[in-house]
N, C-alpha and C. Protein backbone atom coordinates (compact mmCIF):
# COMPACT_ATOMS: atom_id res chain seq x y z
N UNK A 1 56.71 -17.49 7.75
CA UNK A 1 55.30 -17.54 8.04
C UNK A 1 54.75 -16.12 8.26
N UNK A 2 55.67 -15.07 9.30
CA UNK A 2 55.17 -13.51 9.11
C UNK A 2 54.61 -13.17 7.90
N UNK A 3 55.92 -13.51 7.03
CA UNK A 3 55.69 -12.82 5.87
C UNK A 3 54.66 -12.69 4.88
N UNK A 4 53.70 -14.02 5.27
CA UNK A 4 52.74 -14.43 4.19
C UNK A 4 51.52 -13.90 5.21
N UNK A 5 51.25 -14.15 6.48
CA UNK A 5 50.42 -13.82 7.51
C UNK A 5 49.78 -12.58 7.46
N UNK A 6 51.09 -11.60 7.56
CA UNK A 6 50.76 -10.17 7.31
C UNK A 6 50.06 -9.57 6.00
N UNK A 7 50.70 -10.12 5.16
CA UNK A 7 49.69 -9.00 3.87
C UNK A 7 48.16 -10.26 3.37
N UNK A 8 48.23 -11.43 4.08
CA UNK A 8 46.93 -12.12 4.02
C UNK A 8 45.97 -11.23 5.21
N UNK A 9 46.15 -11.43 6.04
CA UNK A 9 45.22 -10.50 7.18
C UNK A 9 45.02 -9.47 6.45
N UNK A 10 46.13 -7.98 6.28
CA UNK A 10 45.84 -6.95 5.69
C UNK A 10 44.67 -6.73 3.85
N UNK A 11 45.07 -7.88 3.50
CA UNK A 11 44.43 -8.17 2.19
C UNK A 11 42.55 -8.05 2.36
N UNK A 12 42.66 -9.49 3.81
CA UNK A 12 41.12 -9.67 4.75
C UNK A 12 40.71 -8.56 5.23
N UNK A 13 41.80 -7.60 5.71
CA UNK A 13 40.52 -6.37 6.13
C UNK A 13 40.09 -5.31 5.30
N UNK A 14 41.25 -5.21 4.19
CA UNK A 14 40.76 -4.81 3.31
C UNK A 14 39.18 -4.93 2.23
N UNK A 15 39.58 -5.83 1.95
CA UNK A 15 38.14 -6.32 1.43
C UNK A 15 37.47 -6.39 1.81
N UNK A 16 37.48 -7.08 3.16
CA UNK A 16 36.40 -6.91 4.03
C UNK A 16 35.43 -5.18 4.03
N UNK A 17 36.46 -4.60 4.28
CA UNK A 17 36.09 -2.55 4.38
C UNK A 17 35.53 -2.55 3.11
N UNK A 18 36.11 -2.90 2.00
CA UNK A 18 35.59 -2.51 0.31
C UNK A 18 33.83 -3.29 0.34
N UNK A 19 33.92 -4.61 0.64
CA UNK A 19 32.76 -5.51 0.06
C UNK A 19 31.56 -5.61 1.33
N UNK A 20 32.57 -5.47 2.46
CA UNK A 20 30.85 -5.34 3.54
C UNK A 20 30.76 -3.93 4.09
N UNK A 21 31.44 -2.93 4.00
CA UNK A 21 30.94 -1.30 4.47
C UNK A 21 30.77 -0.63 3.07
N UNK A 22 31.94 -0.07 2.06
CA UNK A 22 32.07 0.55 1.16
C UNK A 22 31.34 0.65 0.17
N UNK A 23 30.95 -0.63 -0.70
CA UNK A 23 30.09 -1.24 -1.79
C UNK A 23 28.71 -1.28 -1.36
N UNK A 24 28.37 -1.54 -0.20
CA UNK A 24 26.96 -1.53 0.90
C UNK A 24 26.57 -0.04 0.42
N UNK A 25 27.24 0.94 0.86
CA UNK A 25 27.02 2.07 1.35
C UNK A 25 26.43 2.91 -0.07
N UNK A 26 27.60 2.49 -0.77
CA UNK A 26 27.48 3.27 -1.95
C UNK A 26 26.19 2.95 -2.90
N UNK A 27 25.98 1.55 -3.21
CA UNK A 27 25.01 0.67 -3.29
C UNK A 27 23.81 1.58 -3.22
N UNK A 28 23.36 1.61 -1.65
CA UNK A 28 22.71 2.15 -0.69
C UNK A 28 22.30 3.68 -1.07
N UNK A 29 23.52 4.08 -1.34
CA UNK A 29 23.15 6.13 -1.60
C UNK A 29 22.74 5.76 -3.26
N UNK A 30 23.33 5.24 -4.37
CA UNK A 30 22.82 5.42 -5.44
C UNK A 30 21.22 5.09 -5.12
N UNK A 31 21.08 3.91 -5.13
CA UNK A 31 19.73 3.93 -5.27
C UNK A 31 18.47 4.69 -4.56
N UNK A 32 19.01 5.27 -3.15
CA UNK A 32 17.99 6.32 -2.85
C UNK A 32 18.48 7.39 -3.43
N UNK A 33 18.72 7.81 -4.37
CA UNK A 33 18.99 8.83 -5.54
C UNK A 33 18.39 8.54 -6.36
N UNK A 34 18.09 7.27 -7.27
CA UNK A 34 17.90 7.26 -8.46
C UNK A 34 16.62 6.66 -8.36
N UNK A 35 16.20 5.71 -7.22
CA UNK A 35 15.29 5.18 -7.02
C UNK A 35 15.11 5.52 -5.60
N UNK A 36 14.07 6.37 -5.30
CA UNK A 36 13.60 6.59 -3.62
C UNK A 36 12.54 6.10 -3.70
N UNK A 37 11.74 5.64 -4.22
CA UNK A 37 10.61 5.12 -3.52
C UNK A 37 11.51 3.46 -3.02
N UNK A 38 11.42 2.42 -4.27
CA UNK A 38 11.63 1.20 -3.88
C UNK A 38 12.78 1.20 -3.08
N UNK A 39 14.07 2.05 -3.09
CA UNK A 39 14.58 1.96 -1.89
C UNK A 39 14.45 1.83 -0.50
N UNK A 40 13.39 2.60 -0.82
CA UNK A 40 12.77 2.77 0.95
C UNK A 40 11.27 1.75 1.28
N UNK A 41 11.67 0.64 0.19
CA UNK A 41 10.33 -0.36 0.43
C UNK A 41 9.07 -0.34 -0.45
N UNK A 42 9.35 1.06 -1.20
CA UNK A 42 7.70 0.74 -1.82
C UNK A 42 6.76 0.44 -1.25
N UNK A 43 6.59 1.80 -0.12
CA UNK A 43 5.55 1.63 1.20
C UNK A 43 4.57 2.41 0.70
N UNK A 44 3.39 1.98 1.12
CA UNK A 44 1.78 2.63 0.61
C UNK A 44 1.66 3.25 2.12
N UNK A 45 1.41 4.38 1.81
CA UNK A 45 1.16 5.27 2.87
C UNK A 45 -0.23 6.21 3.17
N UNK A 46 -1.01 5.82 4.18
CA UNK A 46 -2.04 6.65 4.33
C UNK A 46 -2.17 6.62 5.80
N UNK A 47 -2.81 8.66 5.74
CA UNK A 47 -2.66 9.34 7.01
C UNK A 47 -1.74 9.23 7.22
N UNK A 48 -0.21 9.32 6.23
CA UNK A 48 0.98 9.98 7.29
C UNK A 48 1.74 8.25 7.61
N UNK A 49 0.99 7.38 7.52
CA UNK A 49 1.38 5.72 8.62
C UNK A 49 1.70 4.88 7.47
N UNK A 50 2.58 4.31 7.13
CA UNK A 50 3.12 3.21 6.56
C UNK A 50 1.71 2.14 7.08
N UNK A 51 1.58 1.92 5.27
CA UNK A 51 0.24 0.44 6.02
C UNK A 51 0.20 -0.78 5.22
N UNK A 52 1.23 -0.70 4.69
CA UNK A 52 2.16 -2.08 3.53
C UNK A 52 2.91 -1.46 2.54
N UNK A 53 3.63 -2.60 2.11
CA UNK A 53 4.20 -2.17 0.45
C UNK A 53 3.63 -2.68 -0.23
N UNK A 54 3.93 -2.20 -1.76
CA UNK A 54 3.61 -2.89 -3.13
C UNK A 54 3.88 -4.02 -3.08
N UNK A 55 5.28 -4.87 -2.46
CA UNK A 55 5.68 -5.63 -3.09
C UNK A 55 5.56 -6.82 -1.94
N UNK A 56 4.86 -6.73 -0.90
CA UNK A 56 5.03 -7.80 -0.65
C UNK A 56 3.10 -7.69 -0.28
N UNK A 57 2.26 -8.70 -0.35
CA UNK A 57 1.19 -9.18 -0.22
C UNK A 57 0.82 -9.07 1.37
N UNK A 58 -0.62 -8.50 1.42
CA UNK A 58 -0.85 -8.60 3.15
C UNK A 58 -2.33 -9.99 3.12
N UNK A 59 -2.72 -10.88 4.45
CA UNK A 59 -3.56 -11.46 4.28
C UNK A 59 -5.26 -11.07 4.94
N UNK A 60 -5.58 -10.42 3.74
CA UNK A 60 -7.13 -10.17 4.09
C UNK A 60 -8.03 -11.07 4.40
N UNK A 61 -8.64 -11.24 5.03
CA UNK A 61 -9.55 -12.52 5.29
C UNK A 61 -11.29 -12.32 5.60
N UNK A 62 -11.48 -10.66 5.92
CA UNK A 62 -12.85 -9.81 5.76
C UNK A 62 -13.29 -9.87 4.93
N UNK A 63 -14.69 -10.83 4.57
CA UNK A 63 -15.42 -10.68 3.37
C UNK A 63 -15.79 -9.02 2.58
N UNK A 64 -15.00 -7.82 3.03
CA UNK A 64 -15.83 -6.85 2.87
C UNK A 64 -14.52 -6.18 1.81
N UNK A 65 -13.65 -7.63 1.90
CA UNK A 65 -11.99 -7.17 1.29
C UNK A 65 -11.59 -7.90 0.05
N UNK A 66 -11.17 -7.47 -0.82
CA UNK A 66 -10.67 -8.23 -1.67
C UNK A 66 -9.42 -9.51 -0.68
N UNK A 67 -9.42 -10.23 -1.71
CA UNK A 67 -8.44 -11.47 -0.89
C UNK A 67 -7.64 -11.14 -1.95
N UNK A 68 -5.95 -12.05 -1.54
CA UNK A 68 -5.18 -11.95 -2.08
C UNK A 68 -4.73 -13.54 -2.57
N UNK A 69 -3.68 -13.75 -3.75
CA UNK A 69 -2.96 -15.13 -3.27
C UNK A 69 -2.84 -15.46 -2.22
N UNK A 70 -2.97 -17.25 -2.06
CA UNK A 70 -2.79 -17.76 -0.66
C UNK A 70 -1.13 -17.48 -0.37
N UNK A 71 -0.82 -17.26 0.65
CA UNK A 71 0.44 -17.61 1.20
C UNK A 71 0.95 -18.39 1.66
N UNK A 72 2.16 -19.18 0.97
CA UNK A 72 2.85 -20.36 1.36
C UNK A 72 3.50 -20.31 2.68
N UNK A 73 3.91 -18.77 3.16
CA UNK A 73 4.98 -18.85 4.25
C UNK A 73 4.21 -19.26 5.28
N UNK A 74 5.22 -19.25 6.45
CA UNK A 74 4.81 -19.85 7.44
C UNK A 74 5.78 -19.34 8.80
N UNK A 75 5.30 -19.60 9.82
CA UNK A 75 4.26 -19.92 10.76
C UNK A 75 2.91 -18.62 10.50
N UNK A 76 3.14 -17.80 9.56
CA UNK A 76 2.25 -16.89 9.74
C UNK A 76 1.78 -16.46 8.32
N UNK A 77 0.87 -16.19 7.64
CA UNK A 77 1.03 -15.61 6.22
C UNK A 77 1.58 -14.65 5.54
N UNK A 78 2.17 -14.23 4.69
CA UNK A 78 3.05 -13.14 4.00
C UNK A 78 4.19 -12.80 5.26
N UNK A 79 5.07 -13.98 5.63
CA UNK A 79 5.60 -13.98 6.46
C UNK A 79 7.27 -13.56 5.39
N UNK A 80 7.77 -12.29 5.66
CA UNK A 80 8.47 -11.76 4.37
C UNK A 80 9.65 -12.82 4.56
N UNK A 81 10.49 -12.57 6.08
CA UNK A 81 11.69 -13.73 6.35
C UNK A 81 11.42 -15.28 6.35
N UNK A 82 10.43 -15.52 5.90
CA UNK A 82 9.70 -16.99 5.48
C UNK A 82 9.80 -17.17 3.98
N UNK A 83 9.71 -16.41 2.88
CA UNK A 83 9.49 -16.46 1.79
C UNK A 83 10.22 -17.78 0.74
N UNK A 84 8.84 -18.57 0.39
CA UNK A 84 9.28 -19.85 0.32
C UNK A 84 7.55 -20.45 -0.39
N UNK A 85 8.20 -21.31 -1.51
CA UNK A 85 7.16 -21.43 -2.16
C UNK A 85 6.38 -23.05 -1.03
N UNK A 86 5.52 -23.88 -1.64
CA UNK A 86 4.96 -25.46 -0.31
C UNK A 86 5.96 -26.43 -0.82
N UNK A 87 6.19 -26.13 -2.52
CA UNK A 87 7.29 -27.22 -2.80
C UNK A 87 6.50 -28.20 -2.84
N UNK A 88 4.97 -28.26 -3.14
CA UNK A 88 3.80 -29.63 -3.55
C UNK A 88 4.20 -29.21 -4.88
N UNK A 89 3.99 -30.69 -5.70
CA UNK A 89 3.65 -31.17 -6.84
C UNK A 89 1.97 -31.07 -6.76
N UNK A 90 1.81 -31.02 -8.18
CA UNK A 90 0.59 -31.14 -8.52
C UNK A 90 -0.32 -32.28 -8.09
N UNK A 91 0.07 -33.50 -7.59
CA UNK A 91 -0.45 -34.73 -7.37
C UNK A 91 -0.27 -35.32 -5.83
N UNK A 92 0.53 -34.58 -5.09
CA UNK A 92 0.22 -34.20 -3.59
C UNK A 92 -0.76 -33.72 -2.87
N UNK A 93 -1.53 -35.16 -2.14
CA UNK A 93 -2.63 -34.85 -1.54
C UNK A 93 -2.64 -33.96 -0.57
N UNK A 94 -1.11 -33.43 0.20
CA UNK A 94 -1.42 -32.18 0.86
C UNK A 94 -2.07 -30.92 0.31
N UNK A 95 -1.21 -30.62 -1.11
CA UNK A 95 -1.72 -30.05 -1.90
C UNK A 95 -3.39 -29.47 -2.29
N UNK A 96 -3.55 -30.66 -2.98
CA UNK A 96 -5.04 -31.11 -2.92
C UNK A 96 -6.21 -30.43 -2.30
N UNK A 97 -5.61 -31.04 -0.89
CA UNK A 97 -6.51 -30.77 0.63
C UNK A 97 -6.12 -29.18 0.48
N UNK A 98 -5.17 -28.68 0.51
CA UNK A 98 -5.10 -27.14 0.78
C UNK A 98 -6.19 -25.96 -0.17
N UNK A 99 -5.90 -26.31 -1.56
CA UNK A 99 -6.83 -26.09 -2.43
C UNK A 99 -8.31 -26.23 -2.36
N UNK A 100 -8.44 -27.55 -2.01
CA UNK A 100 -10.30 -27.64 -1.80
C UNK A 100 -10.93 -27.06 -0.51
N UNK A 101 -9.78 -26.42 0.47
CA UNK A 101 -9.97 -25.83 1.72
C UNK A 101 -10.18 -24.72 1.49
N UNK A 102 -9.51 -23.94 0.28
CA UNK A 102 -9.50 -22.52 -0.46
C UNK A 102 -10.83 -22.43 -0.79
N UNK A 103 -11.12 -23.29 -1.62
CA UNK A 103 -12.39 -23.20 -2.28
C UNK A 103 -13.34 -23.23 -1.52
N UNK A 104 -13.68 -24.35 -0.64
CA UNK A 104 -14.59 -24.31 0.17
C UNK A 104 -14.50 -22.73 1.16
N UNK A 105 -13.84 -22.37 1.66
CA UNK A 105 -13.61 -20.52 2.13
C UNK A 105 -14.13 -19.87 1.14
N UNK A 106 -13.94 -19.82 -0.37
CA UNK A 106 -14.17 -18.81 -0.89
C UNK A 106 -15.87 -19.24 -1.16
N UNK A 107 -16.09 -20.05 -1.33
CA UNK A 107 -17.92 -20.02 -1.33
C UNK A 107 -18.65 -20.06 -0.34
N UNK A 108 -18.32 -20.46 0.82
CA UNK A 108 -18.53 -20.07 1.91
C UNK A 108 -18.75 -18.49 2.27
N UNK A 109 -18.09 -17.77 1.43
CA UNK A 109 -18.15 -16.19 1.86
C UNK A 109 -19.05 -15.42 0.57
N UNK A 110 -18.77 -16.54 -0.47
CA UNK A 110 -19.74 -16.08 -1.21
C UNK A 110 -20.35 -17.42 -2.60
N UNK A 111 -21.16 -17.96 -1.39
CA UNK A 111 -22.54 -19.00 -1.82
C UNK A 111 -23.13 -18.78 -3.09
N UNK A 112 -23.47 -17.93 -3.28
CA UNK A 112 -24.06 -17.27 -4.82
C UNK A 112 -23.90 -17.45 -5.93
N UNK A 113 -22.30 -17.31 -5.78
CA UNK A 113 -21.35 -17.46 -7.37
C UNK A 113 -20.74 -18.66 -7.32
N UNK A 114 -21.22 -18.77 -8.72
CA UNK A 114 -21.11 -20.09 -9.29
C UNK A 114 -20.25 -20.43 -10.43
N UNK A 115 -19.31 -18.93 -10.75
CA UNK A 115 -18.78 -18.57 -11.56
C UNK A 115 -17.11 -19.71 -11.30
N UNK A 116 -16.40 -20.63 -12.47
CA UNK A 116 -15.67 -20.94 -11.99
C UNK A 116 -14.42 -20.20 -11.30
N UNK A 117 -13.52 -20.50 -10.41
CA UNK A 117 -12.71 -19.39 -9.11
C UNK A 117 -11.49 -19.69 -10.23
N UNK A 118 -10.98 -18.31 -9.93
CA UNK A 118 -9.73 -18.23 -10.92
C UNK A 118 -8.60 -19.23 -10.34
N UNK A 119 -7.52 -20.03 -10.56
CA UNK A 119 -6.14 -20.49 -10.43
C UNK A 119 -5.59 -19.45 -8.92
N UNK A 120 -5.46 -18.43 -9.11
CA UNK A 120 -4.56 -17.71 -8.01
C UNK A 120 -5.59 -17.14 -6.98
N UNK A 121 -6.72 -17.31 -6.47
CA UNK A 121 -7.43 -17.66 -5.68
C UNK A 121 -7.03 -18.70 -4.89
N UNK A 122 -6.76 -19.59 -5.54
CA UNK A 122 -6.52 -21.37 -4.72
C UNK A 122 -4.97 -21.90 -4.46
N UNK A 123 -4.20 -21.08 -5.15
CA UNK A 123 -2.83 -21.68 -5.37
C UNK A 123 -2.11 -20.93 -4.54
N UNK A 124 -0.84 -20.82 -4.24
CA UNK A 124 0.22 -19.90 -3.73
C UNK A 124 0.95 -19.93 -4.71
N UNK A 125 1.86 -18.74 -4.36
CA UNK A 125 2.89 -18.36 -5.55
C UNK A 125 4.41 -19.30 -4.82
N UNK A 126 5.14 -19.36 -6.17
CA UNK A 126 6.55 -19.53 -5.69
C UNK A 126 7.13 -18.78 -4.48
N UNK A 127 7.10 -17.39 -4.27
CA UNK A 127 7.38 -16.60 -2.99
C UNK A 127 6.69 -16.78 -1.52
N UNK A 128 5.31 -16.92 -2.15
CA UNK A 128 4.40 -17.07 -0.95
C UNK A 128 4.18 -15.44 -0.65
N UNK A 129 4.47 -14.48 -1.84
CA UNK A 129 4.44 -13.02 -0.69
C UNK A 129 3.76 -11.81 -2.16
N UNK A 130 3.00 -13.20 -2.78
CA UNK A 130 2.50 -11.91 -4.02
C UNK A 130 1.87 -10.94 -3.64
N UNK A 131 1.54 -9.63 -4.07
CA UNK A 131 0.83 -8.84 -3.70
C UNK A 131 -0.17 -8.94 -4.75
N UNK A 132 -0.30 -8.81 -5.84
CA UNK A 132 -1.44 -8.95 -6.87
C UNK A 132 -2.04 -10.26 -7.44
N UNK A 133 -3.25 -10.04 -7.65
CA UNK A 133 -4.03 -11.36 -8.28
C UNK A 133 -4.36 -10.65 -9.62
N UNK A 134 -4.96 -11.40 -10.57
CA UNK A 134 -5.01 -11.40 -11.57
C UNK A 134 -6.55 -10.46 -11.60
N UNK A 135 -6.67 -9.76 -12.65
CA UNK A 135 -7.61 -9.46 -12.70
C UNK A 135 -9.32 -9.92 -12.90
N UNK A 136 -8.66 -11.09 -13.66
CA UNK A 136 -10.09 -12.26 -13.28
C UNK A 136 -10.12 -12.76 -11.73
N UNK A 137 -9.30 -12.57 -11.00
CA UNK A 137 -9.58 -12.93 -9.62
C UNK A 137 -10.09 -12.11 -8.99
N UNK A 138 -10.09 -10.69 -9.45
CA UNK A 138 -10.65 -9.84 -8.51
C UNK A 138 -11.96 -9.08 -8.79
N UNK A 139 -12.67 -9.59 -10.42
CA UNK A 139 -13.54 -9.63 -10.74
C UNK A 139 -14.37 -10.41 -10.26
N UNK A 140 -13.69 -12.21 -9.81
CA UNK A 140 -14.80 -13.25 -9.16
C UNK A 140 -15.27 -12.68 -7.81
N UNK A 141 -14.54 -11.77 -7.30
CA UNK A 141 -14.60 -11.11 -5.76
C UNK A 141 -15.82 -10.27 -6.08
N UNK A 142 -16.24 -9.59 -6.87
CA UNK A 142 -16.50 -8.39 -7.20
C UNK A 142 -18.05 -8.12 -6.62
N UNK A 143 -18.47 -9.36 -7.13
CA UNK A 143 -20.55 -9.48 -6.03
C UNK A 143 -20.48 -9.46 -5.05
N UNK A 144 -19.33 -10.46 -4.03
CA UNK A 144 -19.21 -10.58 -2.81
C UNK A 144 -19.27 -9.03 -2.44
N UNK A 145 -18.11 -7.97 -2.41
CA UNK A 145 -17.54 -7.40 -2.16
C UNK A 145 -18.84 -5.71 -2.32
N UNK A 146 -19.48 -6.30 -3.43
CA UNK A 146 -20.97 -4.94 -3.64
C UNK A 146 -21.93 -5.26 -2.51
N UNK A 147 -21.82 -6.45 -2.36
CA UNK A 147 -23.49 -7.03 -1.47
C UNK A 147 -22.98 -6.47 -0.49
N UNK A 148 -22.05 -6.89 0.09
CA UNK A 148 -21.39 -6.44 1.70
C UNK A 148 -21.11 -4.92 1.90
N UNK A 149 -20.39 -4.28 0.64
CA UNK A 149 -20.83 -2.84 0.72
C UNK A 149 -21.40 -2.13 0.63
N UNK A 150 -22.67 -2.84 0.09
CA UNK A 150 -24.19 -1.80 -0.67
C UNK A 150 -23.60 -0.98 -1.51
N UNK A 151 -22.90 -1.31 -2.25
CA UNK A 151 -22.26 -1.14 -3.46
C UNK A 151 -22.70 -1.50 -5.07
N UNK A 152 -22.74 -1.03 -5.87
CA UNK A 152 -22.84 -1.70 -7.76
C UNK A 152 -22.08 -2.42 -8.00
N UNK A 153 -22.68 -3.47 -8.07
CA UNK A 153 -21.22 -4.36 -9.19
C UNK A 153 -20.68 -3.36 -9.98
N UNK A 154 -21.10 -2.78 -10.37
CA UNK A 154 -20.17 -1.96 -11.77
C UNK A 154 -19.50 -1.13 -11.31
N UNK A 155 -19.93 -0.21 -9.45
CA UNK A 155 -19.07 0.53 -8.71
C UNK A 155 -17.78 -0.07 -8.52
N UNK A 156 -17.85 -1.92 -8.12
CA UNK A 156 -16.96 -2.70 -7.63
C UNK A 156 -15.91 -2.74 -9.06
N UNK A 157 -16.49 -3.45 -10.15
CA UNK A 157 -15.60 -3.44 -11.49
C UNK A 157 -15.07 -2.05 -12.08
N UNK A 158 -15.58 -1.36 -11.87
CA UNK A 158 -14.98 -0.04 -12.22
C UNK A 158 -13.54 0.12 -11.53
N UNK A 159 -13.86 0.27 -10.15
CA UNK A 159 -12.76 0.39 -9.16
C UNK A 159 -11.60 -0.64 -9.64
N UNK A 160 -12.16 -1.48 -9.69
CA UNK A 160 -11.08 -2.74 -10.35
C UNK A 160 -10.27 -2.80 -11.80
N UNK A 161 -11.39 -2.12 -12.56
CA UNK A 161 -10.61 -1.63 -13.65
C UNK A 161 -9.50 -0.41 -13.96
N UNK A 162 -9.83 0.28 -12.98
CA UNK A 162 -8.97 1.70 -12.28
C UNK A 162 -8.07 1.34 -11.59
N UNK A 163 -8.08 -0.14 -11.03
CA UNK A 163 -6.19 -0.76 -10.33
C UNK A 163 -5.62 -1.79 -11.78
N UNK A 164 -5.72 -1.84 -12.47
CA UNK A 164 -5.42 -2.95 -13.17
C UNK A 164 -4.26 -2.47 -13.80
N UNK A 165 -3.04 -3.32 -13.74
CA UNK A 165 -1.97 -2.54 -14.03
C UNK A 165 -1.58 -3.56 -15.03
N UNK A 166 -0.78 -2.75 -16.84
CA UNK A 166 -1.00 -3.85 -17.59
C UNK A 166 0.47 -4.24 -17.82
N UNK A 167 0.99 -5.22 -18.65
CA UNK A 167 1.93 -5.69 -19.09
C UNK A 167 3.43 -4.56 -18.89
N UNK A 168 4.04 -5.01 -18.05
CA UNK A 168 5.42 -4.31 -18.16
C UNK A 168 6.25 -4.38 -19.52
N UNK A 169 6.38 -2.89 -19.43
CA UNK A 169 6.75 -2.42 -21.08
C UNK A 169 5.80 -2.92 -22.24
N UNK A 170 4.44 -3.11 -21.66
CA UNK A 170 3.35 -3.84 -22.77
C UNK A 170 3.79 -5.45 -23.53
N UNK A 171 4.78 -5.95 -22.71
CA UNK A 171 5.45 -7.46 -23.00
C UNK A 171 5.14 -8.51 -21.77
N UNK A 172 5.86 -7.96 -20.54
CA UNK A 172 6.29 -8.97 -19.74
C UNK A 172 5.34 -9.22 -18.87
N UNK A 173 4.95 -9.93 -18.23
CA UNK A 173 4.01 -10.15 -17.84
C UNK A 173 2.62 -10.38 -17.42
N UNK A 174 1.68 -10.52 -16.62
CA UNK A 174 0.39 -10.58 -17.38
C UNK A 174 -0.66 -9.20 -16.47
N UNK A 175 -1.64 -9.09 -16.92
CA UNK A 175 -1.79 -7.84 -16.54
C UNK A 175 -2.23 -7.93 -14.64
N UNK A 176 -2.51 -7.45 -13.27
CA UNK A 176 -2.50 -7.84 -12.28
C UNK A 176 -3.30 -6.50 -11.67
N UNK A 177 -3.72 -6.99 -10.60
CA UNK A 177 -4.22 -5.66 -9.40
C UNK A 177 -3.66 -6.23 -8.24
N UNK A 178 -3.08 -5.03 -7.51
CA UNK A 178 -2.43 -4.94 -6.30
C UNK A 178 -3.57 -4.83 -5.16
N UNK A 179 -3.79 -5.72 -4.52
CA UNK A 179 -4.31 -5.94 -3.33
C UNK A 179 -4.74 -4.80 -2.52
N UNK A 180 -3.93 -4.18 -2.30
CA UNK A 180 -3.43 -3.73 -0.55
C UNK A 180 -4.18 -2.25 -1.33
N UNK A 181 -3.42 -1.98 -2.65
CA UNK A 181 -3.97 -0.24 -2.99
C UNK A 181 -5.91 -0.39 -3.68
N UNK A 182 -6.31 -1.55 -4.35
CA UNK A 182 -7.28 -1.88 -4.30
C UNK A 182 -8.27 -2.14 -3.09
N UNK A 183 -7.53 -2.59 -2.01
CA UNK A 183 -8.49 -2.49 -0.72
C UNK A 183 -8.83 -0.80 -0.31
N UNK A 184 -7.76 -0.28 -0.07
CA UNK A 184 -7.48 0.84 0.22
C UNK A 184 -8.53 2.04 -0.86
N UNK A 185 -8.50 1.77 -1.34
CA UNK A 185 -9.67 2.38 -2.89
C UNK A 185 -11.11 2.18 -2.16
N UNK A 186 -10.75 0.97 -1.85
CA UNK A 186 -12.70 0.68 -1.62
C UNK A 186 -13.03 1.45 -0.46
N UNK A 187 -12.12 1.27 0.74
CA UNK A 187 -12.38 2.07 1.63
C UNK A 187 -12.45 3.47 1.41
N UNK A 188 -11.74 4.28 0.35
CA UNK A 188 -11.98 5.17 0.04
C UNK A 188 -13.78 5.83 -0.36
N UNK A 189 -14.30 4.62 -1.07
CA UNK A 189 -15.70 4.57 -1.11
C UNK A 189 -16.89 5.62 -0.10
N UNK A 190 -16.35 5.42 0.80
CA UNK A 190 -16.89 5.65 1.58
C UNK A 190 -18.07 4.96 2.98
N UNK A 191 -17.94 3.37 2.47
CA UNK A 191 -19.57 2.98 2.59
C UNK A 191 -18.66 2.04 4.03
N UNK A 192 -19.57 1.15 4.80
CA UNK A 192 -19.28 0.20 5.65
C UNK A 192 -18.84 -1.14 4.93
């Protein structure tokens, strides 16, 4: 029984050292070498202060802000250790109700437009932690967002056309604006 005991344990701490310190570590140094930003979070930084990342979605709720996808997580929104899509079907009246609650918020903040509201306005993502909406979503924002700033629509679409980030490698995906650096823009504006 020694005999098998001993080089099983020794085998366990071995690997153990290789697959949870060694491989971690190394892991760890390549990529803040080769990749330092997303290593370190892909944090948007102004004045010096970490004030989100790219990659995970924050929840704006100031008419004076672009909005983002709804967030599925929970107990709190863009809750990152939550990340988790509602898991409704399309024909789930929870569902449903959550959506026409969206909608009713988003005309509520802006009565005016009558324009139909894009899909990712109303929906959550599989993650619950998108950071970008589509660029027709952030065009439907775009009156709200002039009136409240004494702003041009075309100041607002411009700005929007200046975040619009297109197809990865011009294939994969569809084209999107990031929330958090689009808010951050407007405030740049200057205005209230």
């Amino acid at each position: 029984m020694k005999t098998l005991l001993r080089p099983a344990i020794s085998l366990f701490v071995l690997l153990s050292v290789a697959t949870g310190i060694v491989y971690p570590l190394a892991v760890t140094g390549i990529a803040k070498v080769a990749f330092p930003e997303q290593a370190a979070g892909s944090l948007i930084v102004k004045d010096g202060k970490p004030v989100g990342s790219k990659l995970i979605g924050q929840n704006f709720t100031d008419p004076k802000y672009f909005w983002g996808r709804p967030s599925a997580t929970g107990p709190m929104a863009y809750n990152a250790s939550a990340s988790s899509g509602s898991n409704q079907g399309p024909l789930n009246p929870a569902l449903v109700d959550a959506v026409k609650g969206r909608i009713a918020a988003l005309k509520a903040a802006d009565p005016a437009n009558t324009a139909p509201i894009p899909a990712d306005l109303v929906t959550a993502s599989g993650s619950g932690l998108d950071p970008q909406i589509s660029p027709a979503a952030a065009h439907w924002q775009a009156s709200r967002i002039a009136r409240i700033r004494s702003l041009s629509e075309a100041e607002v679409r411009k700005l929007i056309d200046a975040h619009t980030e297109g197809r990865q490698f011009g294939l994969l995906g569809e084209p999107r604006v990031n929330v958090l650096a689009l808010n951050l823009a407007l405030d740049q504006l200057g205005k209230p």
